[in-house]
PDB file of N, CA and C in Angstrom:
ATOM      1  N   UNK A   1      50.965 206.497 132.612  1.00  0.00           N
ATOM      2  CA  UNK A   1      50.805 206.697 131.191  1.00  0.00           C
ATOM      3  C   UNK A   1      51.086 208.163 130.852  1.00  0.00           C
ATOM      4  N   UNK A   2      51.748 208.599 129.885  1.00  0.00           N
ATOM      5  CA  UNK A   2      52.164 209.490 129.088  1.00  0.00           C
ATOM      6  C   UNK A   2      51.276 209.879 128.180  1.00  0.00           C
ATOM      7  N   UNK A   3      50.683 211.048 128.118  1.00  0.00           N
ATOM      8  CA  UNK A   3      49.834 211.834 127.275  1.00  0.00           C
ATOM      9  C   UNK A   3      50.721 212.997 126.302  1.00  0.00           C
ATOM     10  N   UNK A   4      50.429 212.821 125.077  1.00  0.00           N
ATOM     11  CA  UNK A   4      50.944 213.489 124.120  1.00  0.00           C
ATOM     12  C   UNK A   4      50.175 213.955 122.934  1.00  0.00           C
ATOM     13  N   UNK A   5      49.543 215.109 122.737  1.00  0.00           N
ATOM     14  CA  UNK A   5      48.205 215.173 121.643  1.00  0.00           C
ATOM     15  C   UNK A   5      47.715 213.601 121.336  1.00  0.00           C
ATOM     16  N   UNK A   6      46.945 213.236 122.349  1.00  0.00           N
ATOM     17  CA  UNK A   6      46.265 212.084 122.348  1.00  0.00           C
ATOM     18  C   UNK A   6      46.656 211.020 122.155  1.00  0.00           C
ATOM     19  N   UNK A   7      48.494 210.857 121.996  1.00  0.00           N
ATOM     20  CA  UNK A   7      48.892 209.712 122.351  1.00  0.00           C
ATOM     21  C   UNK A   7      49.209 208.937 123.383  1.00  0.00           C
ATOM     22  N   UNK A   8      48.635 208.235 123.424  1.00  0.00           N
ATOM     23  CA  UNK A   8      49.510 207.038 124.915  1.00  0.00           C
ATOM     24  C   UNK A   8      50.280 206.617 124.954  1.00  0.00           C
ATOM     25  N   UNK A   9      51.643 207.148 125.641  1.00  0.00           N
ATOM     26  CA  UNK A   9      52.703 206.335 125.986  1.00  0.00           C
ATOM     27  C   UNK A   9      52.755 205.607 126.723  1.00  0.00           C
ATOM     28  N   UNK A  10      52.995 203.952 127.303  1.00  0.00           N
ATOM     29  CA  UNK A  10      53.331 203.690 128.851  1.00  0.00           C
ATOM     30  C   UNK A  10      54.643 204.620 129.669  1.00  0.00           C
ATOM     31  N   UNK A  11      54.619 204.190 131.162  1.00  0.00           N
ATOM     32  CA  UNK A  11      55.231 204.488 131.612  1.00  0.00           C
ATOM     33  C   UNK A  11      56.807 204.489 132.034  1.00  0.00           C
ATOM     34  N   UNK A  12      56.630 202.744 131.370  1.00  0.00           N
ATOM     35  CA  UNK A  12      58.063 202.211 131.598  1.00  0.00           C
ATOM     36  C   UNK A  12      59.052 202.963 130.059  1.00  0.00           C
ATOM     37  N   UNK A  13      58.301 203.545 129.344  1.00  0.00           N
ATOM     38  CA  UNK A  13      59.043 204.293 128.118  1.00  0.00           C
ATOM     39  C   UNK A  13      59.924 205.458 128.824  1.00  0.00           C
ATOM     40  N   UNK A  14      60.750 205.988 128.314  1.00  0.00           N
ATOM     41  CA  UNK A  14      61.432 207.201 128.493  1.00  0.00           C
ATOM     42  C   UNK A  14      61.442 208.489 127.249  1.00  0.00           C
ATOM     43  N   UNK A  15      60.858 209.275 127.958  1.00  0.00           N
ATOM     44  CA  UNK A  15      59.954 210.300 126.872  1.00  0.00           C
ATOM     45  C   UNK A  15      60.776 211.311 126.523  1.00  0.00           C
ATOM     46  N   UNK A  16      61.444 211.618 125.174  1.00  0.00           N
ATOM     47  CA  UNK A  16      62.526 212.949 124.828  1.00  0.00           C
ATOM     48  C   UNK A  16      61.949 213.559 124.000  1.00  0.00           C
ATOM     49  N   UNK A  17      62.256 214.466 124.010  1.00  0.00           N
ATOM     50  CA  UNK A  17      61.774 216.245 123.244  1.00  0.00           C
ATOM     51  C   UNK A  17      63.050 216.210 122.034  1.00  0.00           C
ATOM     52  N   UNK A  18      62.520 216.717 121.455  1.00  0.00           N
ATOM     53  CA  UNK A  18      63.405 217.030 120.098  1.00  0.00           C
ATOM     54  C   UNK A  18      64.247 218.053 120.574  1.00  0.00           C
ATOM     55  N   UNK A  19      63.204 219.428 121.208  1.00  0.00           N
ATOM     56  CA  UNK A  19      64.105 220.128 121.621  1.00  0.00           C
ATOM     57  C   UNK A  19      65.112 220.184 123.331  1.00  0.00           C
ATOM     58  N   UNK A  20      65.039 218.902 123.905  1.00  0.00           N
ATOM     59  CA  UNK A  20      65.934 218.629 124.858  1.00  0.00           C
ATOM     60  C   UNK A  20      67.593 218.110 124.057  1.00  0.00           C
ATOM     61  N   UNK A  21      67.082 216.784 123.344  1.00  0.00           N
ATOM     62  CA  UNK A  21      68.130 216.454 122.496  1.00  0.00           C
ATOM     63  C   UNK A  21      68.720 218.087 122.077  1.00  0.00           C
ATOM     64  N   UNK A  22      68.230 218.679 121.003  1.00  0.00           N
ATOM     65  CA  UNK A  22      68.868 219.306 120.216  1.00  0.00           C
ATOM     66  C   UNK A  22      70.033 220.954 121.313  1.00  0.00           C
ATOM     67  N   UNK A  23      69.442 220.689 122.511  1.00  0.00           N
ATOM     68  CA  UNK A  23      69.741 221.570 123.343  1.00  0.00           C
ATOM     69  C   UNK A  23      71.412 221.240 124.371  1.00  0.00           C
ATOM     70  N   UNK A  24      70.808 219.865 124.232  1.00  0.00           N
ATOM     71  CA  UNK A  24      72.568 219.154 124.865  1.00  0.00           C
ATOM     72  C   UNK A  24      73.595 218.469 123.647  1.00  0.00           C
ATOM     73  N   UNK A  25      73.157 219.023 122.471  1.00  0.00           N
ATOM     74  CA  UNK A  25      74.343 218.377 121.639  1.00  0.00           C
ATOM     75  C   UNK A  25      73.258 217.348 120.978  1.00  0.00           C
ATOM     76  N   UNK A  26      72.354 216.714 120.888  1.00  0.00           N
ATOM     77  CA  UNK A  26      72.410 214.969 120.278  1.00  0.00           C
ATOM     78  C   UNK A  26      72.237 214.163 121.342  1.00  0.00           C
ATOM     79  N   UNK A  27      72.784 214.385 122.466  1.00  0.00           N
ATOM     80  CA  UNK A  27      72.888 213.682 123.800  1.00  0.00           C
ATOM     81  C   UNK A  27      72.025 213.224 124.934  1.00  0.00           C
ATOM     82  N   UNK A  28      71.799 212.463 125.487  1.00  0.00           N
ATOM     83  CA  UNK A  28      71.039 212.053 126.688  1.00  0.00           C
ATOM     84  C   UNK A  28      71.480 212.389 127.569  1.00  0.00           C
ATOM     85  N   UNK A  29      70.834 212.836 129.168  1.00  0.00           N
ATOM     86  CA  UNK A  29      71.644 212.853 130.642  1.00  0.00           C
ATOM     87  C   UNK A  29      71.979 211.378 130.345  1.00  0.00           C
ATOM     88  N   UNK A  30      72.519 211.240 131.089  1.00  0.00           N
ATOM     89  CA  UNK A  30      73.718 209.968 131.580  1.00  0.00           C
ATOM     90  C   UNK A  30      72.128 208.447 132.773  1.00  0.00           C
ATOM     91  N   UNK A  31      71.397 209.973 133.322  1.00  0.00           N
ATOM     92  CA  UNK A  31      70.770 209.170 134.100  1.00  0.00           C
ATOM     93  C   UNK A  31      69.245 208.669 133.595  1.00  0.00           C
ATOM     94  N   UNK A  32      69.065 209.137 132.340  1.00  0.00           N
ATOM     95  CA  UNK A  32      68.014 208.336 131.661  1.00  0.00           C
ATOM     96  C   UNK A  32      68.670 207.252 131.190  1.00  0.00           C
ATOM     97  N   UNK A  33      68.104 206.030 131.449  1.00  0.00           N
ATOM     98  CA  UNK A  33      67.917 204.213 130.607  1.00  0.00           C
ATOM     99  C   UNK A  33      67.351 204.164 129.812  1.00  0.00           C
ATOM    100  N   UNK A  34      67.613 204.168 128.396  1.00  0.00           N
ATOM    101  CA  UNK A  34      67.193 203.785 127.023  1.00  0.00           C
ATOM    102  C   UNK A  34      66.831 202.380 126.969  1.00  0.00           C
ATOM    103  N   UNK A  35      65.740 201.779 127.852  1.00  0.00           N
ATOM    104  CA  UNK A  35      65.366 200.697 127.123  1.00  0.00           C
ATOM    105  C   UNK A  35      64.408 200.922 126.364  1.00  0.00           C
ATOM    106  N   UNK A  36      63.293 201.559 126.691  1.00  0.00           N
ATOM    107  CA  UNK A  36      62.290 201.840 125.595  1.00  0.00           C
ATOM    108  C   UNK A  36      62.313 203.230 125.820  1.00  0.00           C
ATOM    109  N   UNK A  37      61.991 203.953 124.499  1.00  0.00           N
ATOM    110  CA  UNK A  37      61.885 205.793 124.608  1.00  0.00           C
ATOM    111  C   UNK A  37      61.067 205.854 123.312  1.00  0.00           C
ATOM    112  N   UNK A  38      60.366 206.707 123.671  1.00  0.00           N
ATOM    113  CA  UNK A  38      59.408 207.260 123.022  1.00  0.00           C
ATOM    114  C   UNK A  38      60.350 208.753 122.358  1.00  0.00           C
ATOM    115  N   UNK A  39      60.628 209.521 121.207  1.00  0.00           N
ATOM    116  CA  UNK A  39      61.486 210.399 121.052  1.00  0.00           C
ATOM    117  C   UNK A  39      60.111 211.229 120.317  1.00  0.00           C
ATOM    118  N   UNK A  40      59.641 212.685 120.731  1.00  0.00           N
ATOM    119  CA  UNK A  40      58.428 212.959 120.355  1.00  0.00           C
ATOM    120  C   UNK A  40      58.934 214.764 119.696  1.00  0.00           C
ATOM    121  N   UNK A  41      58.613 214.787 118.484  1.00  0.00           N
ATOM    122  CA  UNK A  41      58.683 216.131 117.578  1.00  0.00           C
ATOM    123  C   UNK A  41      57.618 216.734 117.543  1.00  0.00           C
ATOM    124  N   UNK A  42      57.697 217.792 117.997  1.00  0.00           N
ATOM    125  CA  UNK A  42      56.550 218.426 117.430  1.00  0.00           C
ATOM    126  C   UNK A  42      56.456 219.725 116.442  1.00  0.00           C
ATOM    127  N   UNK A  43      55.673 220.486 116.055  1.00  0.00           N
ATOM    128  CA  UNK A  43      55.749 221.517 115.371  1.00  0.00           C
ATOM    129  C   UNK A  43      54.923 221.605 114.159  1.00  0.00           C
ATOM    130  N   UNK A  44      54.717 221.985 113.654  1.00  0.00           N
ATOM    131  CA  UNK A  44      54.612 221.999 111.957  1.00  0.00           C
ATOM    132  C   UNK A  44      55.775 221.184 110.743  1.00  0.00           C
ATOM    133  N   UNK A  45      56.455 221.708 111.297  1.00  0.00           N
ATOM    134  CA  UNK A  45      57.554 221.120 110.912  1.00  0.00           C
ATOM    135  C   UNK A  45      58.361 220.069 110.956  1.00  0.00           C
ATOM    136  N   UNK A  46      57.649 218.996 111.900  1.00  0.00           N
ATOM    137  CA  UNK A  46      57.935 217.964 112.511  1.00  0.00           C
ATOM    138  C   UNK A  46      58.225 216.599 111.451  1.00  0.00           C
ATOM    139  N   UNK A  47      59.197 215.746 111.093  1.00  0.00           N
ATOM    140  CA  UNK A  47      59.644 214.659 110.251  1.00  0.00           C
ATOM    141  C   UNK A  47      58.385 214.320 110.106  1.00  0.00           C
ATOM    142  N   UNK A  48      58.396 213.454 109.072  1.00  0.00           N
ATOM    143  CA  UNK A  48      57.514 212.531 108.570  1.00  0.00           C
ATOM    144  C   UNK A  48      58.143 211.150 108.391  1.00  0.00           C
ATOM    145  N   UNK A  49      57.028 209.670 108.516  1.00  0.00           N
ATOM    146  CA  UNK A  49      58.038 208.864 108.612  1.00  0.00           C
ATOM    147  C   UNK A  49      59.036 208.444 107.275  1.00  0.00           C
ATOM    148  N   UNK A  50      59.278 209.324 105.904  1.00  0.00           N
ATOM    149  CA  UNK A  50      60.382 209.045 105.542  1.00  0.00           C
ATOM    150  C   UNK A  50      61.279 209.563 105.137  1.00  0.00           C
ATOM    151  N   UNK A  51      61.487 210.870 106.200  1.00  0.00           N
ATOM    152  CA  UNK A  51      62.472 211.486 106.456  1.00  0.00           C
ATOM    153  C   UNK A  51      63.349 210.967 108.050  1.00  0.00           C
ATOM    154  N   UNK A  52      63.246 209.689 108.345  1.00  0.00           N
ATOM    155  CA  UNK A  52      63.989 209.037 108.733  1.00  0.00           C
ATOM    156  C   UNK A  52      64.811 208.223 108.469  1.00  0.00           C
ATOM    157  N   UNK A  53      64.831 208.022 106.705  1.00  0.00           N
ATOM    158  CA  UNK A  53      65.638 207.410 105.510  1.00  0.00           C
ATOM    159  C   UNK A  53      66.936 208.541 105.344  1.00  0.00           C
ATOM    160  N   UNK A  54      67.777 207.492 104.804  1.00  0.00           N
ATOM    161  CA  UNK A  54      68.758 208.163 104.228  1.00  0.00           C
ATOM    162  C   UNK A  54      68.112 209.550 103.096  1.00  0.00           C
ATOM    163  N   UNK A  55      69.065 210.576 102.696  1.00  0.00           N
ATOM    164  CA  UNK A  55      68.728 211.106 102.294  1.00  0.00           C
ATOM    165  C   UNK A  55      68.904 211.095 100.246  1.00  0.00           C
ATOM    166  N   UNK A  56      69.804 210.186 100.353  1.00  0.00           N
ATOM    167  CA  UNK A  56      70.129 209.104  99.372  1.00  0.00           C
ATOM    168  C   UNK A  56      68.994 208.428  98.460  1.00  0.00           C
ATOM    169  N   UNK A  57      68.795 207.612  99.453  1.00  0.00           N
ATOM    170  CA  UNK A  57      67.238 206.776  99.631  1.00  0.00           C
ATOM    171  C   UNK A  57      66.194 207.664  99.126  1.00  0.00           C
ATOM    172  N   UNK A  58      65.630 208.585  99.920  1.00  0.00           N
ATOM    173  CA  UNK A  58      64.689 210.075  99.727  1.00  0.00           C
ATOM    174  C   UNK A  58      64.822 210.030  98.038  1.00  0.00           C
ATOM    175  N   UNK A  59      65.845 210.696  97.656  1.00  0.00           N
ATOM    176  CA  UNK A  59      66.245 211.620  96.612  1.00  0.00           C
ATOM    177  C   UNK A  59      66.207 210.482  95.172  1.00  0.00           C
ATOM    178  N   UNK A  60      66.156 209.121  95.533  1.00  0.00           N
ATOM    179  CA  UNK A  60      66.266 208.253  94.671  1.00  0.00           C
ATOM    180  C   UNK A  60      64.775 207.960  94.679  1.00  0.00           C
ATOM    181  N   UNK A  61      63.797 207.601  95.521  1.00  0.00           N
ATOM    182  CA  UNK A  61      62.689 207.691  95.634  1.00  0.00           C
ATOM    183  C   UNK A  61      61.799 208.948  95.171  1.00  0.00           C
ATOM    184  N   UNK A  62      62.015 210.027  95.121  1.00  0.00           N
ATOM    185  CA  UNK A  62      61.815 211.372  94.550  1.00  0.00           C
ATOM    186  C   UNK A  62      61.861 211.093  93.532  1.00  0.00           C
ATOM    187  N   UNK A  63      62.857 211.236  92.803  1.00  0.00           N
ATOM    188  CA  UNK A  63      63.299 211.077  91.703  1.00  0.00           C
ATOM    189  C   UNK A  63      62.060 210.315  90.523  1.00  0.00           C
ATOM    190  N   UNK A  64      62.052 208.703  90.735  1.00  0.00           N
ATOM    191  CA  UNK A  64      61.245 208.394  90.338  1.00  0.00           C
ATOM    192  C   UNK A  64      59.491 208.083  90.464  1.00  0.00           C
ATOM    193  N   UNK A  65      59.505 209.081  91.771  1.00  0.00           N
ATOM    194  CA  UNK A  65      57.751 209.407  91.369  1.00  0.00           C
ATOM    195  C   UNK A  65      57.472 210.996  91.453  1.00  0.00           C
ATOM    196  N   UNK A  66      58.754 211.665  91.438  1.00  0.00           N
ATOM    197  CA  UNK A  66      58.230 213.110  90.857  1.00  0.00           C
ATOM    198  C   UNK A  66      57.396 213.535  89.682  1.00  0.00           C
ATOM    199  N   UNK A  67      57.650 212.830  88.861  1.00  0.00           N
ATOM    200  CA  UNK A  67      56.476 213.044  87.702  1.00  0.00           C
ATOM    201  C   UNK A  67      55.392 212.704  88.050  1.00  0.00           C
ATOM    202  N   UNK A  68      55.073 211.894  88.837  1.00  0.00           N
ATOM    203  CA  UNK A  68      53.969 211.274  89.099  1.00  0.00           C
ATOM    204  C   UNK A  68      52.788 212.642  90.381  1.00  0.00           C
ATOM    205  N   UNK A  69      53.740 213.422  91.128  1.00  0.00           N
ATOM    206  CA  UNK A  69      53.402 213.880  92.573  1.00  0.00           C
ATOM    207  C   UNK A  69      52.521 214.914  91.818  1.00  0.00           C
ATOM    208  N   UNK A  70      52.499 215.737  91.150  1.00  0.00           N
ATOM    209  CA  UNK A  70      51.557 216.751  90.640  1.00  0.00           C
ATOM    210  C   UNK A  70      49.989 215.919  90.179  1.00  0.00           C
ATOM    211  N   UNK A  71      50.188 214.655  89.729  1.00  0.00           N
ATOM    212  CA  UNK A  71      49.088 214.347  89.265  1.00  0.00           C
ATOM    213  C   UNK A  71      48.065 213.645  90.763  1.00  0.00           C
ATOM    214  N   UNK A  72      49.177 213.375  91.624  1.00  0.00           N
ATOM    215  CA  UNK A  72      48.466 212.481  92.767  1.00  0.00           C
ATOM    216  C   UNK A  72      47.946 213.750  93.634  1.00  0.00           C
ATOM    217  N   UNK A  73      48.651 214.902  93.509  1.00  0.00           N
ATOM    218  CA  UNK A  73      47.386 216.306  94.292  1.00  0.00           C
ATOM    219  C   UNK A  73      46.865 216.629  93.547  1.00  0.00           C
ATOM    220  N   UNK A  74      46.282 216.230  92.340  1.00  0.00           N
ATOM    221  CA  UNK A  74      45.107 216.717  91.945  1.00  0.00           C
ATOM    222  C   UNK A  74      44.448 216.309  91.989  1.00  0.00           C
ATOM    223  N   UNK A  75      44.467 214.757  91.777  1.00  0.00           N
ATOM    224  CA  UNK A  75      43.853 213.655  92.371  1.00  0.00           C
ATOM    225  C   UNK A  75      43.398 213.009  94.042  1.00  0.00           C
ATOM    226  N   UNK A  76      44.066 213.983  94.948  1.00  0.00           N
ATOM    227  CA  UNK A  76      44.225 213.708  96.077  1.00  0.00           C
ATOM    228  C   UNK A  76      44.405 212.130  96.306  1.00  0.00           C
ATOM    229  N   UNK A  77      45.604 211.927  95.943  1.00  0.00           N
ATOM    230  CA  UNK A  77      45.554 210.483  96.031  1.00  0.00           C
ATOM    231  C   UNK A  77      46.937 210.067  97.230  1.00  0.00           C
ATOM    232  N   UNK A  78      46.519 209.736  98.265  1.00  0.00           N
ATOM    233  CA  UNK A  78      47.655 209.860  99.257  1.00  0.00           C
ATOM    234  C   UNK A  78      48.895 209.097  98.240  1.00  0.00           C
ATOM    235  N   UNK A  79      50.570 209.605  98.823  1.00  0.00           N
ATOM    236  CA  UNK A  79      51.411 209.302  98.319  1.00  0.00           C
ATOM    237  C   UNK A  79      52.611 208.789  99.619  1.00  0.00           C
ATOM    238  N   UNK A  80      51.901 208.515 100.748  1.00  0.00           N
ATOM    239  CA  UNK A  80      52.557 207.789 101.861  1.00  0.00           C
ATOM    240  C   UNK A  80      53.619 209.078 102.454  1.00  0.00           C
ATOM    241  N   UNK A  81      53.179 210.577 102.328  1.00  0.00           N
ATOM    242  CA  UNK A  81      54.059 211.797 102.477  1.00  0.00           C
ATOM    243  C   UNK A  81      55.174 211.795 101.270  1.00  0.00           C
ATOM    244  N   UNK A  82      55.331 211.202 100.749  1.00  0.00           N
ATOM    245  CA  UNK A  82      56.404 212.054  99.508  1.00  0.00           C
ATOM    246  C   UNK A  82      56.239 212.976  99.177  1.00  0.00           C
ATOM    247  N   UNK A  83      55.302 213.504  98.465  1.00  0.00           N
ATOM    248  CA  UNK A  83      54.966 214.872  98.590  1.00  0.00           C
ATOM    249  C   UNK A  83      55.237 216.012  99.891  1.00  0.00           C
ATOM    250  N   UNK A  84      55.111 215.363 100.895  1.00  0.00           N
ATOM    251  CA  UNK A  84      55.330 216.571 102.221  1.00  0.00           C
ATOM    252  C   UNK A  84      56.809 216.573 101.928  1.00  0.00           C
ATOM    253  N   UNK A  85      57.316 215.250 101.815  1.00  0.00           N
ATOM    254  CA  UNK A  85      59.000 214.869 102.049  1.00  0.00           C
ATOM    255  C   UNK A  85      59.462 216.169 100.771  1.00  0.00           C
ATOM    256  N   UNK A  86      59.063 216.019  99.629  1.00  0.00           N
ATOM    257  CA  UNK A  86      59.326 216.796  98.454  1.00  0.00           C
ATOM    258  C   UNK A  86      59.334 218.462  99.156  1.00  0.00           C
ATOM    259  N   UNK A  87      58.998 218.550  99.531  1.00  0.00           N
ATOM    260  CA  UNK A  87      59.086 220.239 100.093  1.00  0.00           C
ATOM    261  C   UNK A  87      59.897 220.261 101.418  1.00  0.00           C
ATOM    262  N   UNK A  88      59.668 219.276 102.287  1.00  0.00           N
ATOM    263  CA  UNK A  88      60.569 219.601 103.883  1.00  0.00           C
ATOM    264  C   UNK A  88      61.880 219.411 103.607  1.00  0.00           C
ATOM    265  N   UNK A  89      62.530 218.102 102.681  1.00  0.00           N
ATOM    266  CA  UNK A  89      63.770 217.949 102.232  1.00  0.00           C
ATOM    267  C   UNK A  89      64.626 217.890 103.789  1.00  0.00           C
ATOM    268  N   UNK A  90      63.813 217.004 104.367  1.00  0.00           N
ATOM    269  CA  UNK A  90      64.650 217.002 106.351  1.00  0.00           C
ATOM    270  C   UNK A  90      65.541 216.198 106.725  1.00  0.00           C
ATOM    271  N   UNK A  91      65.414 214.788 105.557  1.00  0.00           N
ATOM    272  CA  UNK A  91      66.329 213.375 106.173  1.00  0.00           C
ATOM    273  C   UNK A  91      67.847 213.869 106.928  1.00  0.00           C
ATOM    274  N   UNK A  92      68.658 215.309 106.205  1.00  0.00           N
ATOM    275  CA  UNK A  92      69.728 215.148 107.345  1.00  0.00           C
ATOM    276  C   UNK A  92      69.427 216.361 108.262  1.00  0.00           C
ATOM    277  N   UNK A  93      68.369 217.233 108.630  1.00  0.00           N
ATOM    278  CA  UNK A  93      68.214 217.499 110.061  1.00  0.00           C
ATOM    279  C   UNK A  93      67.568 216.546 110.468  1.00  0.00           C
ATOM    280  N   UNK A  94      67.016 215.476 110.193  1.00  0.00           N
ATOM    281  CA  UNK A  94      66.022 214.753 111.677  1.00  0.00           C
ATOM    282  C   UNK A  94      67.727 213.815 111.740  1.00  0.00           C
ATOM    283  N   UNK A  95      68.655 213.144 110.945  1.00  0.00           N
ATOM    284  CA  UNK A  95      69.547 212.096 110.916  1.00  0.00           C
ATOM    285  C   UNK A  95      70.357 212.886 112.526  1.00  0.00           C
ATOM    286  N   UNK A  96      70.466 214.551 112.139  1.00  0.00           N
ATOM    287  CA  UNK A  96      70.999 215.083 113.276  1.00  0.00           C
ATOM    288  C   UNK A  96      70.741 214.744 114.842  1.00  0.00           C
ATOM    289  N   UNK A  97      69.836 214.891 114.440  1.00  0.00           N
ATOM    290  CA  UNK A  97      68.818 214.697 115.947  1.00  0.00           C
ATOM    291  C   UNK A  97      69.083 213.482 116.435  1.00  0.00           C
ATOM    292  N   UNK A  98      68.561 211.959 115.402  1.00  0.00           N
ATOM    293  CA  UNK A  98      68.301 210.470 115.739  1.00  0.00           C
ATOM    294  C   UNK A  98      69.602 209.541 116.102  1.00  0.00           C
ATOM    295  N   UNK A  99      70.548 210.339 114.855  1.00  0.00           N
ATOM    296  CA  UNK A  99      72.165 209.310 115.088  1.00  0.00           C
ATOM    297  C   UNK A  99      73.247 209.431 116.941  1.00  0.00           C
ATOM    298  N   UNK A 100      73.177 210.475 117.021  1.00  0.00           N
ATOM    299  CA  UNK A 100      73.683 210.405 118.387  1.00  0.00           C
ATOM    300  C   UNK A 100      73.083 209.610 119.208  1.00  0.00           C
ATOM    301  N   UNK A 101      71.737 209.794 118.907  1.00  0.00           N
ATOM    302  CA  UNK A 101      70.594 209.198 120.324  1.00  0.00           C
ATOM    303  C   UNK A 101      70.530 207.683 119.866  1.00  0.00           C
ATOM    304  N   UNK A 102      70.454 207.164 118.522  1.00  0.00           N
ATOM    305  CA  UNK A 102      70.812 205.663 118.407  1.00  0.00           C
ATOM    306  C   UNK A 102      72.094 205.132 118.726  1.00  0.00           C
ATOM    307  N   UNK A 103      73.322 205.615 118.417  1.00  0.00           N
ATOM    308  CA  UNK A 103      74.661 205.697 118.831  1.00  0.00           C
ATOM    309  C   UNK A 103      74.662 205.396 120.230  1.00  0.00           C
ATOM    310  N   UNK A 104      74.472 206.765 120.902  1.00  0.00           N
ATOM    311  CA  UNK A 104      74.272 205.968 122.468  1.00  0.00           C
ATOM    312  C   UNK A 104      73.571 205.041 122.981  1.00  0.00           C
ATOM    313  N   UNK A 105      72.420 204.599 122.248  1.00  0.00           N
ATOM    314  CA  UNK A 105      71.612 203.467 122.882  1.00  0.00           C
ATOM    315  C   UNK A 105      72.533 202.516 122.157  1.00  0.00           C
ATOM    316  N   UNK A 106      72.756 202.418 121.438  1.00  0.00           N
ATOM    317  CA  UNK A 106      73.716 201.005 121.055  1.00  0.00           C
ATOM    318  C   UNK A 106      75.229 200.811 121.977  1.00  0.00           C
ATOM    319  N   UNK A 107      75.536 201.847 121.931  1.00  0.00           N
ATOM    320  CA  UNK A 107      76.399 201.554 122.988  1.00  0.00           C
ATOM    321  C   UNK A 107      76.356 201.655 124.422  1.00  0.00           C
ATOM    322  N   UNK A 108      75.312 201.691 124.557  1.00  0.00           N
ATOM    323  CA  UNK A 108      74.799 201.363 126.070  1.00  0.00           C
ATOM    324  C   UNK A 108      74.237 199.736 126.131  1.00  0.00           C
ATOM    325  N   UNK A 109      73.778 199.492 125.063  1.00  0.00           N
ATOM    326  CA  UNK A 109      73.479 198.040 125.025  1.00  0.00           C
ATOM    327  C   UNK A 109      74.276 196.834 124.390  1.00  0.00           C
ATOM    328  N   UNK A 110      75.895 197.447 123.909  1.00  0.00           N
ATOM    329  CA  UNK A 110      76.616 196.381 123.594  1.00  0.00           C
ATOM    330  C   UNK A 110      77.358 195.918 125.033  1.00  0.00           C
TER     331      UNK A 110
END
């Protein structure tokens, strides 16, 4: 088992760093097997889950609950991270990171 600020990974997962990816291009060694992988960010700065959306998507979603985001922090009323998303603006650095590494798992599995 794989320990990660208190997450449990199993073992049969294959565990990548944001900053391994971002260090070889986007790319995997050749001799890791992508059947299951765990892909783990960390930082402050680290995606949220919907900055794994298009950025399209994001900006159309923004759009129509921006009026709304000032009233839901005053309210502290969770907004599922839109609000975080509204300031990180990340969908195409994390797309950087994720599209190569889905790319190759798909074509390792066609």
């Amino acid at each position: 088992m794989h320990l990660f600020n208190s997450i449990e990974i199993p073992e049969e997962y294959t565990v990548l760093e944001e900053n391994e990816l971002q260090e070889n291009g986007g790319t995997i060694s050749q001799s890791k097997k992508l059947k299951r992988a765990a892909l783990i960010f960390r930082g402050e700065n680290a995606p949220n889950h919907i900055s794994y959306l298009s950025e399209n998507v994001n900006d159309a979603m923004l759009s129509f609950l921006s009026p709304l985001l000032p009233v839901t922090k005053t309210l502290s009323i969770p907004v599922l991270d839109f609000d975080k998303y509204a300031d990180s603006r990340d969908s195409v650095a994390t797309g950087r990171v994720l599209k190569p590494l889905i790319s190759s798992f798909l074509a390792e599995t066609s």
